[in-house]
PDB file of N, CA and C in Angstrom:
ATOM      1  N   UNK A   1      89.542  84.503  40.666  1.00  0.00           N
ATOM      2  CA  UNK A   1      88.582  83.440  40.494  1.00  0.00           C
ATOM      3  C   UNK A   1      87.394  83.969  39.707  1.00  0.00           C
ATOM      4  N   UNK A   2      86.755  83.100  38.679  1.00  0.00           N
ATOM      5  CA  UNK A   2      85.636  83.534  38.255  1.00  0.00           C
ATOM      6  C   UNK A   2      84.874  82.351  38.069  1.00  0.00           C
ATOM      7  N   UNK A   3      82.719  82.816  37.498  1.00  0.00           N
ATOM      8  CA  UNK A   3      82.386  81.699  37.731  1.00  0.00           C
ATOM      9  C   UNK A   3      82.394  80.880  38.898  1.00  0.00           C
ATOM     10  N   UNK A   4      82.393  81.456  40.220  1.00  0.00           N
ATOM     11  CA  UNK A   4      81.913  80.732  41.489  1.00  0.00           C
ATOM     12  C   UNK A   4      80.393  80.423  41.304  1.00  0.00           C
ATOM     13  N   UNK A   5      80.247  79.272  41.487  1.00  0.00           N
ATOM     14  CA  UNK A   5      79.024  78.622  41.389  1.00  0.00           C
ATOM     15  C   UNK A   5      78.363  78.385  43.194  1.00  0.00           C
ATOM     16  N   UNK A   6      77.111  79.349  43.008  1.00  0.00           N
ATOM     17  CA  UNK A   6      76.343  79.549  44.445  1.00  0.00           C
ATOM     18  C   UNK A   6      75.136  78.912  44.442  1.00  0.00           C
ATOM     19  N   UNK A   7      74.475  78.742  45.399  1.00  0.00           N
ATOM     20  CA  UNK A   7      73.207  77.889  46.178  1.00  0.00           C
ATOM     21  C   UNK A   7      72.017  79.182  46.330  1.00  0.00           C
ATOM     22  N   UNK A   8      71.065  79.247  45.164  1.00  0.00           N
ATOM     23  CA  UNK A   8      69.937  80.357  45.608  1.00  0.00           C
ATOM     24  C   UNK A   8      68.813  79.542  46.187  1.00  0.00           C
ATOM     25  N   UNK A   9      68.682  78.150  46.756  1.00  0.00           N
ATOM     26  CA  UNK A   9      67.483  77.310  47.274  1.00  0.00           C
ATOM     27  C   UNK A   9      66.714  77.820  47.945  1.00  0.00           C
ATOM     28  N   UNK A  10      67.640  78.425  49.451  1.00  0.00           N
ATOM     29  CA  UNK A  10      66.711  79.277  50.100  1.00  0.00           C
ATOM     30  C   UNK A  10      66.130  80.839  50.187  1.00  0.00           C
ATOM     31  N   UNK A  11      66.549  80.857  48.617  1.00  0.00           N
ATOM     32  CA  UNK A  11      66.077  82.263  48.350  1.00  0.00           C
ATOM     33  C   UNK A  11      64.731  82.734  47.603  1.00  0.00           C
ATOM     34  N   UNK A  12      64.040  83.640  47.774  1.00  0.00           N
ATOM     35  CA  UNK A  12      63.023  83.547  46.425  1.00  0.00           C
ATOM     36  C   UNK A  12      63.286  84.929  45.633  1.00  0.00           C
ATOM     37  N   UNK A  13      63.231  84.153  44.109  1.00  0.00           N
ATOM     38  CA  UNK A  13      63.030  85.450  43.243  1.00  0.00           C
ATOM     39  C   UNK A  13      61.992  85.467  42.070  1.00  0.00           C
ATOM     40  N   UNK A  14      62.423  86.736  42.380  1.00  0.00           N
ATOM     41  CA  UNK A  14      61.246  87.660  41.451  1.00  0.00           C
ATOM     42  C   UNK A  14      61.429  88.441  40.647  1.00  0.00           C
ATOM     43  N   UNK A  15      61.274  88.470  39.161  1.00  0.00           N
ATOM     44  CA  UNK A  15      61.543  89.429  37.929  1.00  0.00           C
ATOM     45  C   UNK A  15      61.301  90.550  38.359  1.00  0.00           C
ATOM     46  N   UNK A  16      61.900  91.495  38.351  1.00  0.00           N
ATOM     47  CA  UNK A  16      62.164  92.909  38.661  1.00  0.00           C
ATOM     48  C   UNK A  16      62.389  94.097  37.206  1.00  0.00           C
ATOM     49  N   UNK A  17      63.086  93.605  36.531  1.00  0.00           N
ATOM     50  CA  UNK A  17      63.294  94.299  35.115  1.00  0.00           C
ATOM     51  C   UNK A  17      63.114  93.316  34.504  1.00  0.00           C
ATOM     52  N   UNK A  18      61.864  93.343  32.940  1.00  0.00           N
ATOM     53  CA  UNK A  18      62.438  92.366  32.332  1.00  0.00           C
ATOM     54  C   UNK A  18      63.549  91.689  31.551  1.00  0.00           C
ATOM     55  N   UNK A  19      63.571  90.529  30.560  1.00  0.00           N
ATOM     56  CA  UNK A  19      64.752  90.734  30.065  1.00  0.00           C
ATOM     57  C   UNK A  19      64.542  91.074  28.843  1.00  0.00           C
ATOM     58  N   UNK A  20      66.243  91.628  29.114  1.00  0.00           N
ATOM     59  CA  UNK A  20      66.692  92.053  27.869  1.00  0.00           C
ATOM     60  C   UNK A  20      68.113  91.741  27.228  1.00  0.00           C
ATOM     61  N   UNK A  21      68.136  92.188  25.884  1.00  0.00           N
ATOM     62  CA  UNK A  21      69.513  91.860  24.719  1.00  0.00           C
ATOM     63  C   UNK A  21      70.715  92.519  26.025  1.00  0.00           C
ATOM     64  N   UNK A  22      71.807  91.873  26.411  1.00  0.00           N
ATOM     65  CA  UNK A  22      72.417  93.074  27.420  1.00  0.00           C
ATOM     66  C   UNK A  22      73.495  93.859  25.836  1.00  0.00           C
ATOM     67  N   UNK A  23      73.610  95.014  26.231  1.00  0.00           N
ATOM     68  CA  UNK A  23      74.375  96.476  25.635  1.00  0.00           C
ATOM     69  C   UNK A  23      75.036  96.700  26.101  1.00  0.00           C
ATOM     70  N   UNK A  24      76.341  97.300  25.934  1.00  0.00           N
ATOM     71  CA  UNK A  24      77.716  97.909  25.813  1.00  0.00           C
ATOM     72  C   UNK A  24      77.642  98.923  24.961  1.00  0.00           C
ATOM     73  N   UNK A  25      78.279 100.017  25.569  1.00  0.00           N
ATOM     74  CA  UNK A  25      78.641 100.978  24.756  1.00  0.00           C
ATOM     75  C   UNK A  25      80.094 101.256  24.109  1.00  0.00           C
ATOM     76  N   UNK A  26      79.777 101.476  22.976  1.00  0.00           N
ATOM     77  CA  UNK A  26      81.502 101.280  22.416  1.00  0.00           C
ATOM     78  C   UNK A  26      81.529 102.291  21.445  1.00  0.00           C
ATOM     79  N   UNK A  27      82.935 103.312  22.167  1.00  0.00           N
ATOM     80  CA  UNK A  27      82.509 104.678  20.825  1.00  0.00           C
ATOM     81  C   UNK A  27      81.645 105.132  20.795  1.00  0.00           C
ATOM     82  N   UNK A  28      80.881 105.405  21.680  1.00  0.00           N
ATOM     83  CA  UNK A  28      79.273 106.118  22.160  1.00  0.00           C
ATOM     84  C   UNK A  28      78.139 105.310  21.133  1.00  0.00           C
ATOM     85  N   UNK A  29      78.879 104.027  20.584  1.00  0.00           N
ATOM     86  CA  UNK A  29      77.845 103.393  20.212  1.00  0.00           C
ATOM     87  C   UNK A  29      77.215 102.404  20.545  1.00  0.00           C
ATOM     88  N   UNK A  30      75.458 101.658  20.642  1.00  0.00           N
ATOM     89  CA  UNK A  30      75.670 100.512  21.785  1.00  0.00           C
ATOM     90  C   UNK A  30      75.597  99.604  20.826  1.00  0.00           C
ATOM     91  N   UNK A  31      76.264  98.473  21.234  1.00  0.00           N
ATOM     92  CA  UNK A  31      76.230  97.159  20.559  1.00  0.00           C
ATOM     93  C   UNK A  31      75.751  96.056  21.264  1.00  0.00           C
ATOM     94  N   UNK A  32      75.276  95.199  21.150  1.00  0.00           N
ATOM     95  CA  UNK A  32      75.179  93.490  21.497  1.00  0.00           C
ATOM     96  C   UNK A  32      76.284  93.009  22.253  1.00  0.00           C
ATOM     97  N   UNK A  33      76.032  92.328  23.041  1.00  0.00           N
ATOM     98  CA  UNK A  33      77.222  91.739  24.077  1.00  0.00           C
ATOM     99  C   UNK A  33      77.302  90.391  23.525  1.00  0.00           C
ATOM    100  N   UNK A  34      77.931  89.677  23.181  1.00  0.00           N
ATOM    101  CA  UNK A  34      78.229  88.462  22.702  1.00  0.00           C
ATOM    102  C   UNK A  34      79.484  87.536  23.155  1.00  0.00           C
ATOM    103  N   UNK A  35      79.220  86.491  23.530  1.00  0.00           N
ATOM    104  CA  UNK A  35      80.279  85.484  23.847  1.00  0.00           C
ATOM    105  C   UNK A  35      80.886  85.529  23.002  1.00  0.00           C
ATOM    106  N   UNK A  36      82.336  84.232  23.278  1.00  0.00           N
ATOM    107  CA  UNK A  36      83.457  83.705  22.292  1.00  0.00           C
ATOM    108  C   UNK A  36      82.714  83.371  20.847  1.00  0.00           C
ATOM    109  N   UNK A  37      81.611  82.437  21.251  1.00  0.00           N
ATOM    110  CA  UNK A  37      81.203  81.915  20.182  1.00  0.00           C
ATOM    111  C   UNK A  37      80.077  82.535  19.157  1.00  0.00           C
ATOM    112  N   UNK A  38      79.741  84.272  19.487  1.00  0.00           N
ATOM    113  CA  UNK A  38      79.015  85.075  19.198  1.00  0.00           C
ATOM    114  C   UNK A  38      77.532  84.907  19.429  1.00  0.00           C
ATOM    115  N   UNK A  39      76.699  83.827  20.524  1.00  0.00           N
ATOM    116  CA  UNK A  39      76.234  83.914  21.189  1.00  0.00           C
ATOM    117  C   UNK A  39      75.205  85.147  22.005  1.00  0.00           C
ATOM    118  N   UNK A  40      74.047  85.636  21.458  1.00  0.00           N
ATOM    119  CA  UNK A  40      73.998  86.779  22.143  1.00  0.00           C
ATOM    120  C   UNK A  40      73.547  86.703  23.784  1.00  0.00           C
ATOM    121  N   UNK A  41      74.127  87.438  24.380  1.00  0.00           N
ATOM    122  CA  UNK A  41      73.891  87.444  26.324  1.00  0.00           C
ATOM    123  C   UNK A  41      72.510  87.962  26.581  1.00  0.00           C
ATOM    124  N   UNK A  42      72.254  87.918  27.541  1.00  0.00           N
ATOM    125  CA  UNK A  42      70.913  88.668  27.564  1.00  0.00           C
ATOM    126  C   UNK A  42      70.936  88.922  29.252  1.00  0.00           C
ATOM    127  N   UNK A  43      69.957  90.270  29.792  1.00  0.00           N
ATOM    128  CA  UNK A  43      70.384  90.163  31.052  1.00  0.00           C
ATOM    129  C   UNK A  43      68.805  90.788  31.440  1.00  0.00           C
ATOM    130  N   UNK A  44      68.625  90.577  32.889  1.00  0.00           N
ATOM    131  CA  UNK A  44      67.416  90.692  33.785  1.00  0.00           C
ATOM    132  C   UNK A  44      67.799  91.105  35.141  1.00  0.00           C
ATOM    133  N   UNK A  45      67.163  91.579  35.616  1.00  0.00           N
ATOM    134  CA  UNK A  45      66.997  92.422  36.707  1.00  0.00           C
ATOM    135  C   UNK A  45      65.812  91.392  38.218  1.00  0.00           C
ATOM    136  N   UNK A  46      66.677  90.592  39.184  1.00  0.00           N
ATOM    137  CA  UNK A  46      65.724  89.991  40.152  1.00  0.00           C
ATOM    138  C   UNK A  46      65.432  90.673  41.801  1.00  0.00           C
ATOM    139  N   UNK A  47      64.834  90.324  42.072  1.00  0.00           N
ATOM    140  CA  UNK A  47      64.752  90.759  43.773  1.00  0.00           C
ATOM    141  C   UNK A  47      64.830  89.498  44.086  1.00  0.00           C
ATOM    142  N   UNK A  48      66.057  89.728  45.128  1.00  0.00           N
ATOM    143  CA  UNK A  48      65.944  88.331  45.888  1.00  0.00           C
ATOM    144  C   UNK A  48      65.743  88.640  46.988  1.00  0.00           C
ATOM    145  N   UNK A  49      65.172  87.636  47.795  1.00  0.00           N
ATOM    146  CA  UNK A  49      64.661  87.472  49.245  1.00  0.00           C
ATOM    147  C   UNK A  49      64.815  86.507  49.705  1.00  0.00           C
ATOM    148  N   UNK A  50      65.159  86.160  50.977  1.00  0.00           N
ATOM    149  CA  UNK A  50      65.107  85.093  52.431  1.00  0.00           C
ATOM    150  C   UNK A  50      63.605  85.732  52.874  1.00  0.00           C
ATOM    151  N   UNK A  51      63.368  84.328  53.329  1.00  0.00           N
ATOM    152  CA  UNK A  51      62.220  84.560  54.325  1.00  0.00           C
ATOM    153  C   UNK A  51      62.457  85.781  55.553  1.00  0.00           C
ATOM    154  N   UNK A  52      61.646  86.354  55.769  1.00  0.00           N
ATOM    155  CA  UNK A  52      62.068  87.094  56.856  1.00  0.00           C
ATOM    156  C   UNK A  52      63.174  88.416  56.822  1.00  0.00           C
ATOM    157  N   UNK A  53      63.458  88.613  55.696  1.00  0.00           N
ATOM    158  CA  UNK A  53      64.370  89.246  55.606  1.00  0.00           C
ATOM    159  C   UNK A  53      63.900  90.324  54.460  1.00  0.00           C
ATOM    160  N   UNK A  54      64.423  91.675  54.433  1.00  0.00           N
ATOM    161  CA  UNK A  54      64.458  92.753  53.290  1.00  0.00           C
ATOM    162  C   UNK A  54      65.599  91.868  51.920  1.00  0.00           C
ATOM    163  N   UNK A  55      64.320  92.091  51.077  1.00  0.00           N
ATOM    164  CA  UNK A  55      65.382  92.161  49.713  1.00  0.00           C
ATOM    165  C   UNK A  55      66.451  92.962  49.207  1.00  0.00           C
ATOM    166  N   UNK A  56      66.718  92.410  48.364  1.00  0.00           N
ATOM    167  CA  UNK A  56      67.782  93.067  47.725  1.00  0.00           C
ATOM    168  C   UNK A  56      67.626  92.713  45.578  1.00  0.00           C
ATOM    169  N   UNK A  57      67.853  94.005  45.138  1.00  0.00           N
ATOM    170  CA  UNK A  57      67.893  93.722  43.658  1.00  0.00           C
ATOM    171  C   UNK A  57      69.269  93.021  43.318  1.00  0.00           C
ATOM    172  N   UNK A  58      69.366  92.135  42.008  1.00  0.00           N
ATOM    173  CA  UNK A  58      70.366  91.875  41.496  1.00  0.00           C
ATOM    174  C   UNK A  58      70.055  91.926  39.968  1.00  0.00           C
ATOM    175  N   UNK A  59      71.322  91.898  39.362  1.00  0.00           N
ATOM    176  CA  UNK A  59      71.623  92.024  37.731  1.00  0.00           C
ATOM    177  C   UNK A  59      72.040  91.114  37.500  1.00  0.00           C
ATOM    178  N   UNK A  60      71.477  90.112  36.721  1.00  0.00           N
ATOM    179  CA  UNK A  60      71.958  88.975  36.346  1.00  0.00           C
ATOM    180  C   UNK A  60      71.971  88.567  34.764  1.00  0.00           C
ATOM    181  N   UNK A  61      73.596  88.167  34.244  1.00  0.00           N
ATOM    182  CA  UNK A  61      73.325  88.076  32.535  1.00  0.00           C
ATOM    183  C   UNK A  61      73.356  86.555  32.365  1.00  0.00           C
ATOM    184  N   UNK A  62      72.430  86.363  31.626  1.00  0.00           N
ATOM    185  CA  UNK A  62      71.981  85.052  31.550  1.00  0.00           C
ATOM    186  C   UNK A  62      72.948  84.422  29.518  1.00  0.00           C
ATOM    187  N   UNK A  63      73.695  83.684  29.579  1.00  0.00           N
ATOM    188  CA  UNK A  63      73.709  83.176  28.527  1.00  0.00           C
ATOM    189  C   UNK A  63      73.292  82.802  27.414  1.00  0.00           C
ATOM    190  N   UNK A  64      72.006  82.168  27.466  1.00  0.00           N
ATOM    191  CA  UNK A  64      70.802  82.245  26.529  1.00  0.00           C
ATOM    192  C   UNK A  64      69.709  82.837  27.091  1.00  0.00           C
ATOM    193  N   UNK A  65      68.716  82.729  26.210  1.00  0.00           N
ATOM    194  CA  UNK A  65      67.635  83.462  25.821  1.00  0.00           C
ATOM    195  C   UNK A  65      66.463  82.749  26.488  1.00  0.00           C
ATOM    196  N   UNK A  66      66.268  82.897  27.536  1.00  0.00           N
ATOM    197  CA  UNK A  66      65.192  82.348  28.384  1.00  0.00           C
ATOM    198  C   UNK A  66      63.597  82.491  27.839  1.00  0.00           C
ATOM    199  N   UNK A  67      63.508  82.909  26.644  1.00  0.00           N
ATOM    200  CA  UNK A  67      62.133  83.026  26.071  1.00  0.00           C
ATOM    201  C   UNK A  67      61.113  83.578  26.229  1.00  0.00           C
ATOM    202  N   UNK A  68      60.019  84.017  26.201  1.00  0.00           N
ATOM    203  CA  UNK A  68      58.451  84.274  26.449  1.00  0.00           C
ATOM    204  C   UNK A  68      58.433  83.757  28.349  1.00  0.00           C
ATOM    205  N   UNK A  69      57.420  84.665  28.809  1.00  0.00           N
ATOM    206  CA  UNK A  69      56.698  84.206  29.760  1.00  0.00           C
ATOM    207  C   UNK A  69      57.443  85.062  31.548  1.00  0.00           C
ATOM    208  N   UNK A  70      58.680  85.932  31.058  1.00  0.00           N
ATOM    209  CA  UNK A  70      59.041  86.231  31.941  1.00  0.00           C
ATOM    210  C   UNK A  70      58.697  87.882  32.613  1.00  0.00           C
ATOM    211  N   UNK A  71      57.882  88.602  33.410  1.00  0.00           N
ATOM    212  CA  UNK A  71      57.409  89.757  33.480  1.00  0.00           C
ATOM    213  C   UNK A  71      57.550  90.225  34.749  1.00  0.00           C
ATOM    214  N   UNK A  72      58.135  91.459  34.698  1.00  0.00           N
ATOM    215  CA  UNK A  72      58.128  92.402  35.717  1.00  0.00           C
ATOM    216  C   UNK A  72      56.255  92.774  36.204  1.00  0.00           C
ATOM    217  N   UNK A  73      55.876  92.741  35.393  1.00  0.00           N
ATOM    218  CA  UNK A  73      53.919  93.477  35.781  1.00  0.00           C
ATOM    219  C   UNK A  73      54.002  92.076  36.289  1.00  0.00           C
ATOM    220  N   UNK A  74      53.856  91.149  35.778  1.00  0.00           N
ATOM    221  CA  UNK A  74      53.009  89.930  36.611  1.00  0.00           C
ATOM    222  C   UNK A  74      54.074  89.451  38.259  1.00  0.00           C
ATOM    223  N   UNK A  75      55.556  89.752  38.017  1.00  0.00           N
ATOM    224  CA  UNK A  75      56.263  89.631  39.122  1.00  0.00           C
ATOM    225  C   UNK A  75      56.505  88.389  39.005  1.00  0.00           C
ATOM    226  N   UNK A  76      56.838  87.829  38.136  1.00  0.00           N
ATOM    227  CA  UNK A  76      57.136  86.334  37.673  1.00  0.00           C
ATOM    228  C   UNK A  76      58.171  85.818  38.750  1.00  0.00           C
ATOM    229  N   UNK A  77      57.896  84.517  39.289  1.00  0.00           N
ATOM    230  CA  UNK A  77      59.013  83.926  40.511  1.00  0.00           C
ATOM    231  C   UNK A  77      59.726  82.785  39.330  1.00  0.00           C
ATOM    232  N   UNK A  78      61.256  82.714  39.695  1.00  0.00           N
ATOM    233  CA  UNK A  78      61.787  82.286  38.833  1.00  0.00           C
ATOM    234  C   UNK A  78      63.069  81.105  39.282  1.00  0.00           C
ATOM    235  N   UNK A  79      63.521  80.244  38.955  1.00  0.00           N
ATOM    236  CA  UNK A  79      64.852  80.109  39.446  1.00  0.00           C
ATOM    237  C   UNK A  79      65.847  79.914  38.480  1.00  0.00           C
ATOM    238  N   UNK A  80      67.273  80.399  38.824  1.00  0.00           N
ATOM    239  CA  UNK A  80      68.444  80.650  37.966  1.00  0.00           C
ATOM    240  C   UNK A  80      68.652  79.161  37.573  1.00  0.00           C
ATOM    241  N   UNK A  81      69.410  78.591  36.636  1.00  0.00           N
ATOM    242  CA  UNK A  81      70.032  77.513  36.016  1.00  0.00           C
ATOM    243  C   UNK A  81      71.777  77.580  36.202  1.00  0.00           C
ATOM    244  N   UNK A  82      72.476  77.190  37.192  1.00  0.00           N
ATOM    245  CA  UNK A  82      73.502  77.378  37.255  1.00  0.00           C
ATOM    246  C   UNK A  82      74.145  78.837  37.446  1.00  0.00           C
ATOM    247  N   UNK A  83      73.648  79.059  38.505  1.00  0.00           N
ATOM    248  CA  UNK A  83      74.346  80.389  39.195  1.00  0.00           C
ATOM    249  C   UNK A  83      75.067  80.447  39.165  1.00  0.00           C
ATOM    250  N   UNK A  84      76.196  81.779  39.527  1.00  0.00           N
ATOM    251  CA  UNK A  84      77.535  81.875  40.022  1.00  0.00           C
ATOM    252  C   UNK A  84      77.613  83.439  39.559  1.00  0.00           C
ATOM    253  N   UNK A  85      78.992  83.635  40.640  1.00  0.00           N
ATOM    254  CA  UNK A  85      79.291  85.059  40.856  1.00  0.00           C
ATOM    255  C   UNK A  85      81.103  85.601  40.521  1.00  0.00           C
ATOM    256  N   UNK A  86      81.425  85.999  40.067  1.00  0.00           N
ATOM    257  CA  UNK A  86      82.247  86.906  39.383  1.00  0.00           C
ATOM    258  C   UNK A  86      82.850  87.788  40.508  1.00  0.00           C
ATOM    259  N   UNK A  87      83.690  87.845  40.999  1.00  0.00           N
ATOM    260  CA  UNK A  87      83.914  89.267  41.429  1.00  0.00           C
ATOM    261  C   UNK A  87      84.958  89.912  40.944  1.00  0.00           C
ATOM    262  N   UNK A  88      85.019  91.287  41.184  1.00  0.00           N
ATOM    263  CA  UNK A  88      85.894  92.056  40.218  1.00  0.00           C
ATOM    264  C   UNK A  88      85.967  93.431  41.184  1.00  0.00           C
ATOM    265  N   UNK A  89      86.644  94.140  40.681  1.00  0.00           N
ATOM    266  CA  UNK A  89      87.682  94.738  41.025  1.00  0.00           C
ATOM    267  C   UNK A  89      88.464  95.929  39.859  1.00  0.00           C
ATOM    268  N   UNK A  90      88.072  97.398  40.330  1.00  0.00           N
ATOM    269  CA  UNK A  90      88.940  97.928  39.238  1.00  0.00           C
ATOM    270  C   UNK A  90      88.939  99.748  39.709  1.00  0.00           C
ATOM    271  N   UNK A  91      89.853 100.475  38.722  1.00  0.00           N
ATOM    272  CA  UNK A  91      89.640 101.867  39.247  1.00  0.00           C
ATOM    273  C   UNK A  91      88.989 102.818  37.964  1.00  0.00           C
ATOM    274  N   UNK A  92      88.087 103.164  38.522  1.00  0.00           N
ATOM    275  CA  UNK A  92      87.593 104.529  37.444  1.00  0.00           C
ATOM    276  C   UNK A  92      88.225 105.054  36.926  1.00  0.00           C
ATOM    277  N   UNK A  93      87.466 106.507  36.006  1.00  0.00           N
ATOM    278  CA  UNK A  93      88.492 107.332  35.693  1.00  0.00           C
ATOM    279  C   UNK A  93      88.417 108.684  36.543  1.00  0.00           C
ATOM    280  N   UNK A  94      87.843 108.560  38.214  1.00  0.00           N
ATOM    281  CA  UNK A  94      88.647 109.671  39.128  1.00  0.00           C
ATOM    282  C   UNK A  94      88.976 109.073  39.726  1.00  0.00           C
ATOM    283  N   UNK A  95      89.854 107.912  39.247  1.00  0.00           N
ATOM    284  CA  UNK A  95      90.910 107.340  40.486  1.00  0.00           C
ATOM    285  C   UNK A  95      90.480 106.589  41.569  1.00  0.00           C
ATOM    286  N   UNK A  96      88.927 106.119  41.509  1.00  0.00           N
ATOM    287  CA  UNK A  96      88.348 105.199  42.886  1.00  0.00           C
ATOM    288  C   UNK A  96      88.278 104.016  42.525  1.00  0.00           C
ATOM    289  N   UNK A  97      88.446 103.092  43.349  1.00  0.00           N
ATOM    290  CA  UNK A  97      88.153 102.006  43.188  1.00  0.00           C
ATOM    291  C   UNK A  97      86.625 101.008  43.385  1.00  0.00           C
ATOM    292  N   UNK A  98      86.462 100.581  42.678  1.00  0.00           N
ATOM    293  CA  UNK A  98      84.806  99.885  42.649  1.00  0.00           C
ATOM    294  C   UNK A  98      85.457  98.380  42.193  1.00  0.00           C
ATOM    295  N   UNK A  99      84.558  97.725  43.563  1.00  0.00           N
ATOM    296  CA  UNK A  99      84.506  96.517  43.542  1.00  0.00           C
ATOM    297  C   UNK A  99      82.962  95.642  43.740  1.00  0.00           C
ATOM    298  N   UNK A 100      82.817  94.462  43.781  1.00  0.00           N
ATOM    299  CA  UNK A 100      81.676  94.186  43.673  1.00  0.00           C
ATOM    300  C   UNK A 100      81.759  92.518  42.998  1.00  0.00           C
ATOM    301  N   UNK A 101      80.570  91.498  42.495  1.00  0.00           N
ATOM    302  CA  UNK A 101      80.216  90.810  42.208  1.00  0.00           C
ATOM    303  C   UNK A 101      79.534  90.974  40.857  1.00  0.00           C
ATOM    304  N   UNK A 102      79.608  90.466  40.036  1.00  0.00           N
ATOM    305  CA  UNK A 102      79.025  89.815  39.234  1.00  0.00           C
ATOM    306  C   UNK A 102      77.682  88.365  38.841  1.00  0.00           C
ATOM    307  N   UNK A 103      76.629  88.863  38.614  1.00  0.00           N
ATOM    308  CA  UNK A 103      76.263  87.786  38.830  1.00  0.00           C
ATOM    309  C   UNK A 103      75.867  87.025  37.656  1.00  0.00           C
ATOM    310  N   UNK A 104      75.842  85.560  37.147  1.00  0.00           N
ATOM    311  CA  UNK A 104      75.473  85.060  35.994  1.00  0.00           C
ATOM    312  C   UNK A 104      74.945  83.766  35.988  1.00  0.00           C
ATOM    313  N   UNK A 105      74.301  83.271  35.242  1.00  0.00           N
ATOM    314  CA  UNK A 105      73.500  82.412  35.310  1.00  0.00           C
ATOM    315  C   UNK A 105      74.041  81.491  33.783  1.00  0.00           C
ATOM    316  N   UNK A 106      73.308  80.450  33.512  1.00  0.00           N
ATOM    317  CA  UNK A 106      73.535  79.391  32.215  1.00  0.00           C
ATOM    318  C   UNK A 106      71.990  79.879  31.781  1.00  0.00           C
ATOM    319  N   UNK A 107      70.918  79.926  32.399  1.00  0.00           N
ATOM    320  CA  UNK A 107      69.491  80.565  32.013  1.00  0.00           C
ATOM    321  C   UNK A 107      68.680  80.694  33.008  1.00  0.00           C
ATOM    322  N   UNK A 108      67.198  80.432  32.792  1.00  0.00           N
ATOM    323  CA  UNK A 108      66.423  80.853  34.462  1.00  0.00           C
ATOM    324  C   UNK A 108      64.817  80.071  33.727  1.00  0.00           C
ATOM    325  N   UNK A 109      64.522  79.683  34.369  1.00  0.00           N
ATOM    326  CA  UNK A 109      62.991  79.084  34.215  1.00  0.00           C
ATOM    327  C   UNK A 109      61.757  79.797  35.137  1.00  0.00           C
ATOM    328  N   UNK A 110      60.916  79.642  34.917  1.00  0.00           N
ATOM    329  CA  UNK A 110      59.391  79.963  35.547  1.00  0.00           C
ATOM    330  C   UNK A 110      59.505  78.757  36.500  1.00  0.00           C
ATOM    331  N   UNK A 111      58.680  79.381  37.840  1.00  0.00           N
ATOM    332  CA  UNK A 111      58.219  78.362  38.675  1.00  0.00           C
ATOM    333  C   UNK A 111      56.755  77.862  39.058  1.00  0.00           C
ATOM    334  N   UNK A 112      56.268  78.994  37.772  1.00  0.00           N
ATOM    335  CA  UNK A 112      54.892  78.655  38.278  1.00  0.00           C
ATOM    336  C   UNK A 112      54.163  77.821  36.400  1.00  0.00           C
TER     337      UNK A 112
END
């Protein structure tokens, strides 16, 4: 399954890294991550939180280019545009397996 589409309502977040072009390395060289339609991705770094509860960071690649106004110094609170999570599944190269989520968004707006 990919593209599970999730509910962050009762969560709050907060820019943590700003964003950026997301990179791949290919041939020890880095390139631009780009959709089907060559599209460039872009990705950001949030803390999410429940009330009452310890956060947690996430990596999230956003589809377009969410623009000006988003900052780690100011701690910008934000919400995703069509969430959803990915999970995946695979083995290194010493033979372990790493699994995990993916997380992605359609874009993310300011809330203030």
């Amino acid at each position: 399954m990919r593209n599970i589409p999730v509910n962050l309502s009762g969560y709050r977040l907060t820019v943590s890294e700003n964003v950026e072009m997301k990179m791949r390395k290919e041939d020890g060289v880095e390139k631009v991550v780009t959709d089907g339609d060559g599209n460039t991705k872009f990705t950001v770094a949030l803390m999410v939180k429940a009330k009452g509860q310890k956060g947690e960071e996430i990596r999230v690649t956003l589809d377009t280019d969410p623009g000006d106004g988003f900052s780690e110094d100011e701690m910008t609170r934000v919400e995703l545009i069509d969430p959803r999570v990915t999970p995946y599944s695979f083995k290194n190269d010493r033979g372990e397996t790493v699994s995990g989520v993916a997380w992605g968004a359609a874009g993310m707006k300011s809330l203030y």
